[in-house]
PDB file of N, CA and C in Angstrom:
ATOM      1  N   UNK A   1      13.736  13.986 -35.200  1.00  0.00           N
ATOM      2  CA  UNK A   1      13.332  13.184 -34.076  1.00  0.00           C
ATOM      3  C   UNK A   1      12.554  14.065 -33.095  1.00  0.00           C
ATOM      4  N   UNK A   2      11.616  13.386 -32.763  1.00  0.00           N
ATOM      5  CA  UNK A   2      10.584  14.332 -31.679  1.00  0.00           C
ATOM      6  C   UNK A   2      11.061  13.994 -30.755  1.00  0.00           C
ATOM      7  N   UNK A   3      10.473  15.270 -29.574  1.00  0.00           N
ATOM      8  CA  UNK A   3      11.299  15.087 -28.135  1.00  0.00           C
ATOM      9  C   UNK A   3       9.769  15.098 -27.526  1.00  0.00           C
ATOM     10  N   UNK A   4      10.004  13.963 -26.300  1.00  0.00           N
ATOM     11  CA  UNK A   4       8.933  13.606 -25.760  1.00  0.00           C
ATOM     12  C   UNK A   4       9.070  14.928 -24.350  1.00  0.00           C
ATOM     13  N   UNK A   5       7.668  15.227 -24.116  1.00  0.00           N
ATOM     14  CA  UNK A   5       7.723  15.988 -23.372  1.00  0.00           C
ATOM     15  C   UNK A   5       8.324  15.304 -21.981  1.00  0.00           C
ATOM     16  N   UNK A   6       8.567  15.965 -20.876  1.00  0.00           N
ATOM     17  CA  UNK A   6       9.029  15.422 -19.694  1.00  0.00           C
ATOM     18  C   UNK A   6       7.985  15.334 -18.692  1.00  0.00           C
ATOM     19  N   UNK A   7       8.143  13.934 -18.030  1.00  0.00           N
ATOM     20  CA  UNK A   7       6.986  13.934 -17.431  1.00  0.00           C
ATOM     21  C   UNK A   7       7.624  13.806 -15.672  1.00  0.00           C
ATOM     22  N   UNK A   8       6.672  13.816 -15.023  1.00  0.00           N
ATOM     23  CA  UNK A   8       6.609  13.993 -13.555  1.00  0.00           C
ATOM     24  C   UNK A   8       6.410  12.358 -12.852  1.00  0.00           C
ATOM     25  N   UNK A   9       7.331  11.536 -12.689  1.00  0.00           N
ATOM     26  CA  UNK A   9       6.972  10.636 -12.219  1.00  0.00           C
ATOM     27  C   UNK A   9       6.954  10.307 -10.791  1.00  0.00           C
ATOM     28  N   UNK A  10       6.953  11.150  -9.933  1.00  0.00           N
ATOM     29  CA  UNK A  10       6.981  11.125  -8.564  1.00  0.00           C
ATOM     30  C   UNK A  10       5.384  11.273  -8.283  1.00  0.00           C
ATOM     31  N   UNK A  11       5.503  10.509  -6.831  1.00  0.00           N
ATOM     32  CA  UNK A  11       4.316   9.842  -5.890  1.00  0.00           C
ATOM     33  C   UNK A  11       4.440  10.231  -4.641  1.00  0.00           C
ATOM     34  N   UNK A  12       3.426  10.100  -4.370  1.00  0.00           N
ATOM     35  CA  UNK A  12       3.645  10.860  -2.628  1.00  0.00           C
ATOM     36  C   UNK A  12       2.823   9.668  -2.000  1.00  0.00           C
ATOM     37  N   UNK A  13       3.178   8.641  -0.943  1.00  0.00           N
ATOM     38  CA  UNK A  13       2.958   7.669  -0.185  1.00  0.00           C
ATOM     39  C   UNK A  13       2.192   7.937   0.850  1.00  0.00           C
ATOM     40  N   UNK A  14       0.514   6.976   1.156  1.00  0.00           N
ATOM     41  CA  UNK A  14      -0.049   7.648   2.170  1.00  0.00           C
ATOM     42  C   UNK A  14      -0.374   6.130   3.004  1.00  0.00           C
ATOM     43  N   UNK A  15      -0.549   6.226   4.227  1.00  0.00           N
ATOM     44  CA  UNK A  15      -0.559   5.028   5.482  1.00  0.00           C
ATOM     45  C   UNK A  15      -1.948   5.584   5.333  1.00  0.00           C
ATOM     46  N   UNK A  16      -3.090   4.531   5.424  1.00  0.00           N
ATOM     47  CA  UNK A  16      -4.651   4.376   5.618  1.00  0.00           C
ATOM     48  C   UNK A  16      -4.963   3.683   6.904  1.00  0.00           C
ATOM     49  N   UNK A  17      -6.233   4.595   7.686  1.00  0.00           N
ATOM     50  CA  UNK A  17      -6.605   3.656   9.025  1.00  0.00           C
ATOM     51  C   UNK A  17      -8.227   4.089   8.471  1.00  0.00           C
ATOM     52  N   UNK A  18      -8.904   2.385   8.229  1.00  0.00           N
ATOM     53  CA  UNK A  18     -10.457   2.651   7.979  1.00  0.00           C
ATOM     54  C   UNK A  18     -11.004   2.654   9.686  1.00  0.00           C
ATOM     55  N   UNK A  19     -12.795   2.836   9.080  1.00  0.00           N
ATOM     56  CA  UNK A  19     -12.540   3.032  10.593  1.00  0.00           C
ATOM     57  C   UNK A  19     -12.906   1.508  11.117  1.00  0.00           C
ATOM     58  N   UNK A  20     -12.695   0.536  10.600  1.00  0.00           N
ATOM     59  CA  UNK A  20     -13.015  -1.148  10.908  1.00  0.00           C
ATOM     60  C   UNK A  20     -11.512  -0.973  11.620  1.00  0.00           C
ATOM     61  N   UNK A  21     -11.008  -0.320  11.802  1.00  0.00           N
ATOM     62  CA  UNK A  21      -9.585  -0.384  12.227  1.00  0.00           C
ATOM     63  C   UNK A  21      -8.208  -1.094  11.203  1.00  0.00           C
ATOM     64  N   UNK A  22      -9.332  -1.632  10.086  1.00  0.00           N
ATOM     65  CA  UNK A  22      -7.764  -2.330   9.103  1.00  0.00           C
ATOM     66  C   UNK A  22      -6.646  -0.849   8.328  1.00  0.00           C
ATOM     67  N   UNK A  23      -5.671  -1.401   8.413  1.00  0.00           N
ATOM     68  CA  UNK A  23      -4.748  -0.418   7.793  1.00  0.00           C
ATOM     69  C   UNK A  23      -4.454  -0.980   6.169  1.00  0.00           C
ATOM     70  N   UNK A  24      -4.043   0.089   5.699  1.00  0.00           N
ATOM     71  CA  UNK A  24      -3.526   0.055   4.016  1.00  0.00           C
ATOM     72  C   UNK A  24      -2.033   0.857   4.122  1.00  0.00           C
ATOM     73  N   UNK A  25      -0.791   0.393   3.715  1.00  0.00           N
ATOM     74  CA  UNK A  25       0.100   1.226   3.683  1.00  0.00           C
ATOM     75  C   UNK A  25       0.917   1.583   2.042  1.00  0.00           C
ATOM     76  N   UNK A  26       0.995   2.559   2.082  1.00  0.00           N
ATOM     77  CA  UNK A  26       2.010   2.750   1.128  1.00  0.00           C
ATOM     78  C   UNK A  26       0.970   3.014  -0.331  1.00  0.00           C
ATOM     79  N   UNK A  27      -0.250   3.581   0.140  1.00  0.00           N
ATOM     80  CA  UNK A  27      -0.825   3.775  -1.027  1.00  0.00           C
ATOM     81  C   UNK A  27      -0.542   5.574  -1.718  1.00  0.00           C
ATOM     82  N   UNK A  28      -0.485   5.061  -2.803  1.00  0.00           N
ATOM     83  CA  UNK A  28       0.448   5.654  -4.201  1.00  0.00           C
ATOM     84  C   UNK A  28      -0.849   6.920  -4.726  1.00  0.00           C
ATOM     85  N   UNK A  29      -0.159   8.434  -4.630  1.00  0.00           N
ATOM     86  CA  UNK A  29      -0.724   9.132  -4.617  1.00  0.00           C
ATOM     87  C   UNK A  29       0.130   9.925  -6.145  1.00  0.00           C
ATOM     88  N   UNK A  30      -0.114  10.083  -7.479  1.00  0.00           N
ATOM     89  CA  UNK A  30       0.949  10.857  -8.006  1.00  0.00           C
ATOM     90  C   UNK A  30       0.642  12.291  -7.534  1.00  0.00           C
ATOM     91  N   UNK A  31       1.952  12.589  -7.251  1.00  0.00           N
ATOM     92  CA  UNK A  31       2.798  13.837  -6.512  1.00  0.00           C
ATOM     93  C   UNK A  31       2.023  15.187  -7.193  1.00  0.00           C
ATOM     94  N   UNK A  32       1.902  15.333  -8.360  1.00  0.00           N
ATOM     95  CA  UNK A  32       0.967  16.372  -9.442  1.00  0.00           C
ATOM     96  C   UNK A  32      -0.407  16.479  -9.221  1.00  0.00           C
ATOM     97  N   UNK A  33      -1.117  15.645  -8.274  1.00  0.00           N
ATOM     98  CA  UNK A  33      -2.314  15.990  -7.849  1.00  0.00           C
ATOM     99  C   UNK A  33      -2.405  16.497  -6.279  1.00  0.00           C
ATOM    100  N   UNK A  34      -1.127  16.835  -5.889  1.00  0.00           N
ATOM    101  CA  UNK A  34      -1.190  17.268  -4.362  1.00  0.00           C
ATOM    102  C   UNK A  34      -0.699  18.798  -4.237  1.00  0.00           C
ATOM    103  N   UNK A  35      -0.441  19.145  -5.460  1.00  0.00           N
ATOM    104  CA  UNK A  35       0.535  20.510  -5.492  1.00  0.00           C
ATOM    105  C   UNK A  35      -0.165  22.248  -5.548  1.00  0.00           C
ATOM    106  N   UNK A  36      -1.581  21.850  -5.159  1.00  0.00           N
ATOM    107  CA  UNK A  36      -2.175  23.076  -4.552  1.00  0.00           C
ATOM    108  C   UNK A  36      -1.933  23.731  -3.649  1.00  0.00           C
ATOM    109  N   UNK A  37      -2.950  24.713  -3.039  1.00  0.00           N
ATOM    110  CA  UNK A  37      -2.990  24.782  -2.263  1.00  0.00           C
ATOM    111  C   UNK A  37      -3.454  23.974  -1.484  1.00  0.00           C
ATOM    112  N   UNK A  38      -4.218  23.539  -1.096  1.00  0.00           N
ATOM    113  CA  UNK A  38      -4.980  22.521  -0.086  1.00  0.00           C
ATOM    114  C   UNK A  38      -3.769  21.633   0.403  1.00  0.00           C
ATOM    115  N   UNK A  39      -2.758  21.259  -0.058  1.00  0.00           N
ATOM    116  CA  UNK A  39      -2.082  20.278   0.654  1.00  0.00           C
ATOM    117  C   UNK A  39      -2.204  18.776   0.305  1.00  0.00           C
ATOM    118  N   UNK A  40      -2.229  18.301   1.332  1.00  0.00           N
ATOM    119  CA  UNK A  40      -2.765  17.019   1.540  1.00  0.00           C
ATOM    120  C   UNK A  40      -4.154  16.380   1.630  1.00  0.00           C
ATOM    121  N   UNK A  41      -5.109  17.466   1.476  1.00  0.00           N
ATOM    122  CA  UNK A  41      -6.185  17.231   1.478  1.00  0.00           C
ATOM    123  C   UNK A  41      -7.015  16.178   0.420  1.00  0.00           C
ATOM    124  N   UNK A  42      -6.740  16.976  -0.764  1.00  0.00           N
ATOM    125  CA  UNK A  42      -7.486  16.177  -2.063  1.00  0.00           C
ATOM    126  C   UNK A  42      -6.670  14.504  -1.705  1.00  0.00           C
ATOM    127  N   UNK A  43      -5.640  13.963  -1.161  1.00  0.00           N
ATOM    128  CA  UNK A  43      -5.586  12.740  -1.080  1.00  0.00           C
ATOM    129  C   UNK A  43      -6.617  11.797  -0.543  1.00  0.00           C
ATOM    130  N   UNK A  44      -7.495  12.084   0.346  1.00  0.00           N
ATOM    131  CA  UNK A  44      -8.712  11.534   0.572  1.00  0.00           C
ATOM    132  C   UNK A  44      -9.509  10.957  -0.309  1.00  0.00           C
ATOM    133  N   UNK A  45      -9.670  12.023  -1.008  1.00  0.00           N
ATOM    134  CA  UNK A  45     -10.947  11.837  -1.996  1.00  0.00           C
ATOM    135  C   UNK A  45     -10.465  10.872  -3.043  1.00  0.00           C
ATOM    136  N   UNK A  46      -8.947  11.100  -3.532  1.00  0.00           N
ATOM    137  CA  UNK A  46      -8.186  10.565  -4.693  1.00  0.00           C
ATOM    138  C   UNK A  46      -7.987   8.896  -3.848  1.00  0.00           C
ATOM    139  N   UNK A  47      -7.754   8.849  -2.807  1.00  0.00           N
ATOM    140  CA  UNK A  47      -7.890   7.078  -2.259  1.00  0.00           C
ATOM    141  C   UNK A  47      -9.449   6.505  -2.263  1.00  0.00           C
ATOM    142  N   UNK A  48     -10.206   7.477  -1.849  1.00  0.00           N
ATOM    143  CA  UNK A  48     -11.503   7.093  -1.653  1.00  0.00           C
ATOM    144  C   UNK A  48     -11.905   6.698  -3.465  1.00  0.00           C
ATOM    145  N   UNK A  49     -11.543   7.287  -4.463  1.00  0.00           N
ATOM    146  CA  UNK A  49     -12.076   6.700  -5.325  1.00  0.00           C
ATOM    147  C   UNK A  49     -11.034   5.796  -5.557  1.00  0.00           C
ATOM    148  N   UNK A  50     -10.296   5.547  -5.672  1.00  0.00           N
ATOM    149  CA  UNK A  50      -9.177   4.187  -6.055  1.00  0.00           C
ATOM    150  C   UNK A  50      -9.679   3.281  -5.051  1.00  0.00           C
ATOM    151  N   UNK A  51     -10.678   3.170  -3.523  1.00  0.00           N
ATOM    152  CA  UNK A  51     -11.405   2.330  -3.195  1.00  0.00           C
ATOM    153  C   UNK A  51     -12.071   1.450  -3.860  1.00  0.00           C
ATOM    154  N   UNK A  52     -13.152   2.903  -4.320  1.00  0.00           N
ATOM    155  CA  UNK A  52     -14.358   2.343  -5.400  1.00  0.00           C
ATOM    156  C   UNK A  52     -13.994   1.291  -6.289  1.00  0.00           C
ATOM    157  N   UNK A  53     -12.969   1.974  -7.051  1.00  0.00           N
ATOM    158  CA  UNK A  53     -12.718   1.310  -8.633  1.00  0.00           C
ATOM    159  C   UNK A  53     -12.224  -0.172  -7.650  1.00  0.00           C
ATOM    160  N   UNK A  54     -11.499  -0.474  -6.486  1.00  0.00           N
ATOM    161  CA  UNK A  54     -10.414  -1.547  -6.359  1.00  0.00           C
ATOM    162  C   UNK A  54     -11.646  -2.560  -6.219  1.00  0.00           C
ATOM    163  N   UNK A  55     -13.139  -1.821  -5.278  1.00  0.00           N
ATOM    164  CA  UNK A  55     -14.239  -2.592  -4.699  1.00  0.00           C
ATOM    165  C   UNK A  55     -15.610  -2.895  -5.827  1.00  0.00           C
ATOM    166  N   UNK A  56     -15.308  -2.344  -7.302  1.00  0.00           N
ATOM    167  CA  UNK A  56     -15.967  -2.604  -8.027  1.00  0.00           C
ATOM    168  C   UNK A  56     -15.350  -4.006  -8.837  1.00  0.00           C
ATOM    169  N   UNK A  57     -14.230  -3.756  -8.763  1.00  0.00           N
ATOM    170  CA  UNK A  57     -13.453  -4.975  -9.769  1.00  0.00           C
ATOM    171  C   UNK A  57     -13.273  -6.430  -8.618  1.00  0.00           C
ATOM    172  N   UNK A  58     -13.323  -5.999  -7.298  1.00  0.00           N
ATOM    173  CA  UNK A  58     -13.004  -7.266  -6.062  1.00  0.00           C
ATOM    174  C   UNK A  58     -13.858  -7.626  -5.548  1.00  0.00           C
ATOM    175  N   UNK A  59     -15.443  -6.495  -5.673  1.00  0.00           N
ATOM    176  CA  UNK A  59     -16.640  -7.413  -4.871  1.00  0.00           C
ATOM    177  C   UNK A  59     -17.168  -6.831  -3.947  1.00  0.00           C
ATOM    178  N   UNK A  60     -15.707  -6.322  -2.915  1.00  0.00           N
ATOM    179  CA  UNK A  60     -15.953  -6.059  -1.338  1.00  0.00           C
ATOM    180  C   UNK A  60     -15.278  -5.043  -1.400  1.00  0.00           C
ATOM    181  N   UNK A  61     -16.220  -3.805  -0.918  1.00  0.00           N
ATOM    182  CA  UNK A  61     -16.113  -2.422  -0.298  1.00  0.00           C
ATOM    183  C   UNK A  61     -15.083  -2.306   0.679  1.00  0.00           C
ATOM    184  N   UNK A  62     -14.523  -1.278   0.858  1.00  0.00           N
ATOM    185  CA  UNK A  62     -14.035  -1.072   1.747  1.00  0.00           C
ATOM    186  C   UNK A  62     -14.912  -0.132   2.637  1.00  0.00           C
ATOM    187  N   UNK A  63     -14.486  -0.032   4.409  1.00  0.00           N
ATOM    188  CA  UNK A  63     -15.065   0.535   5.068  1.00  0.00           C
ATOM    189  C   UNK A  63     -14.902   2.622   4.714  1.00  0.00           C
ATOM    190  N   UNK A  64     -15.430   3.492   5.745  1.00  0.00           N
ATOM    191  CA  UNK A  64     -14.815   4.899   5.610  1.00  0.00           C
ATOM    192  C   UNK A  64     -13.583   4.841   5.778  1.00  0.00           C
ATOM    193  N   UNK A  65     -12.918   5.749   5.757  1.00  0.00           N
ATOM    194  CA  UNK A  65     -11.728   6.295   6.364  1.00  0.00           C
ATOM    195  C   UNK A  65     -11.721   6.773   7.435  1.00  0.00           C
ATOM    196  N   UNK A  66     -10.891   6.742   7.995  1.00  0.00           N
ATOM    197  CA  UNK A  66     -10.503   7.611   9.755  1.00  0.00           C
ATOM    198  C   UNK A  66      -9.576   8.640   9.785  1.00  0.00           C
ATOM    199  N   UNK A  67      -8.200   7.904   9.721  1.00  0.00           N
ATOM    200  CA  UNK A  67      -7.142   8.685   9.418  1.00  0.00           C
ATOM    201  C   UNK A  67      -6.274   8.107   7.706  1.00  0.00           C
ATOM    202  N   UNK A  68      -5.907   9.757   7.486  1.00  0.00           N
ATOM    203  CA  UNK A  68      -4.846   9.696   6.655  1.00  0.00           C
ATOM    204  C   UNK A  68      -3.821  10.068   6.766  1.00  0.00           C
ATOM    205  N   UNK A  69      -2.441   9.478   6.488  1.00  0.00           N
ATOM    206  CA  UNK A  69      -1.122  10.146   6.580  1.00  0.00           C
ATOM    207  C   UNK A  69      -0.204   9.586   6.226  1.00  0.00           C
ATOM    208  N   UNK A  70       0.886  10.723   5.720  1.00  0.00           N
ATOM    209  CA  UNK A  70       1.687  10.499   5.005  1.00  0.00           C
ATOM    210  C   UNK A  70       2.282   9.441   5.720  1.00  0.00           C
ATOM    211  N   UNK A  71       3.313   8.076   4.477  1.00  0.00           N
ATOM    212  CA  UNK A  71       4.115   7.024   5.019  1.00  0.00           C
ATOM    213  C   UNK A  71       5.096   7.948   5.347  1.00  0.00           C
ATOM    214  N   UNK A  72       5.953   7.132   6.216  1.00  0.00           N
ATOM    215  CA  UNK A  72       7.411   7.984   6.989  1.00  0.00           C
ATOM    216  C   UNK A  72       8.083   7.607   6.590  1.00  0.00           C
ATOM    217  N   UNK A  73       9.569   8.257   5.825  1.00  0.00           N
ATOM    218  CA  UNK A  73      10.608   7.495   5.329  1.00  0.00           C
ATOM    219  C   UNK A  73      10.420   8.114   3.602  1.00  0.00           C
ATOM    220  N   UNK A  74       9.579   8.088   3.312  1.00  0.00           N
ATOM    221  CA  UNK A  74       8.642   8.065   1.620  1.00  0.00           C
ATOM    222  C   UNK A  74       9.088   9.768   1.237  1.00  0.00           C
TER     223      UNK A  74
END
């Protein structure tokens, strides 16, 4: 019997403010793309394209970003 490797299923939760002022909460970051150095940084870029893909399949773009930050509690 093969043993499946073990995987990493943890997420790191981020609160979105575009700058139209609408908010997004609780968007889903997996945890294995934040574990550089940089921090929290690459989460930007990693929402900004999960924009794209959400505004290619829905029609309507979303605005820039303003702020990012982590949900509280998460």
């Amino acid at each position: 019997m093969a043993r499946k490797k073990p995987t990493d299923n943890a997420f790191v939760f981020f609160d979105i403010t575009y700058e139209d002022g609408t908010l997004s909460s609780n968007r889903k970051i997996a945890s294995a793309e934040l574990l550089g150095l940089e921090g929290d940084s690459p989460a930007k870029s990693l929402i900004e394209a999960q924009d794209r893909k959400i505004a290619a399949m829905s029609g309507t773009p979303r605005g820039p970003i303003r702020v990012i930050a982590r949900s509280p509690g998460q």
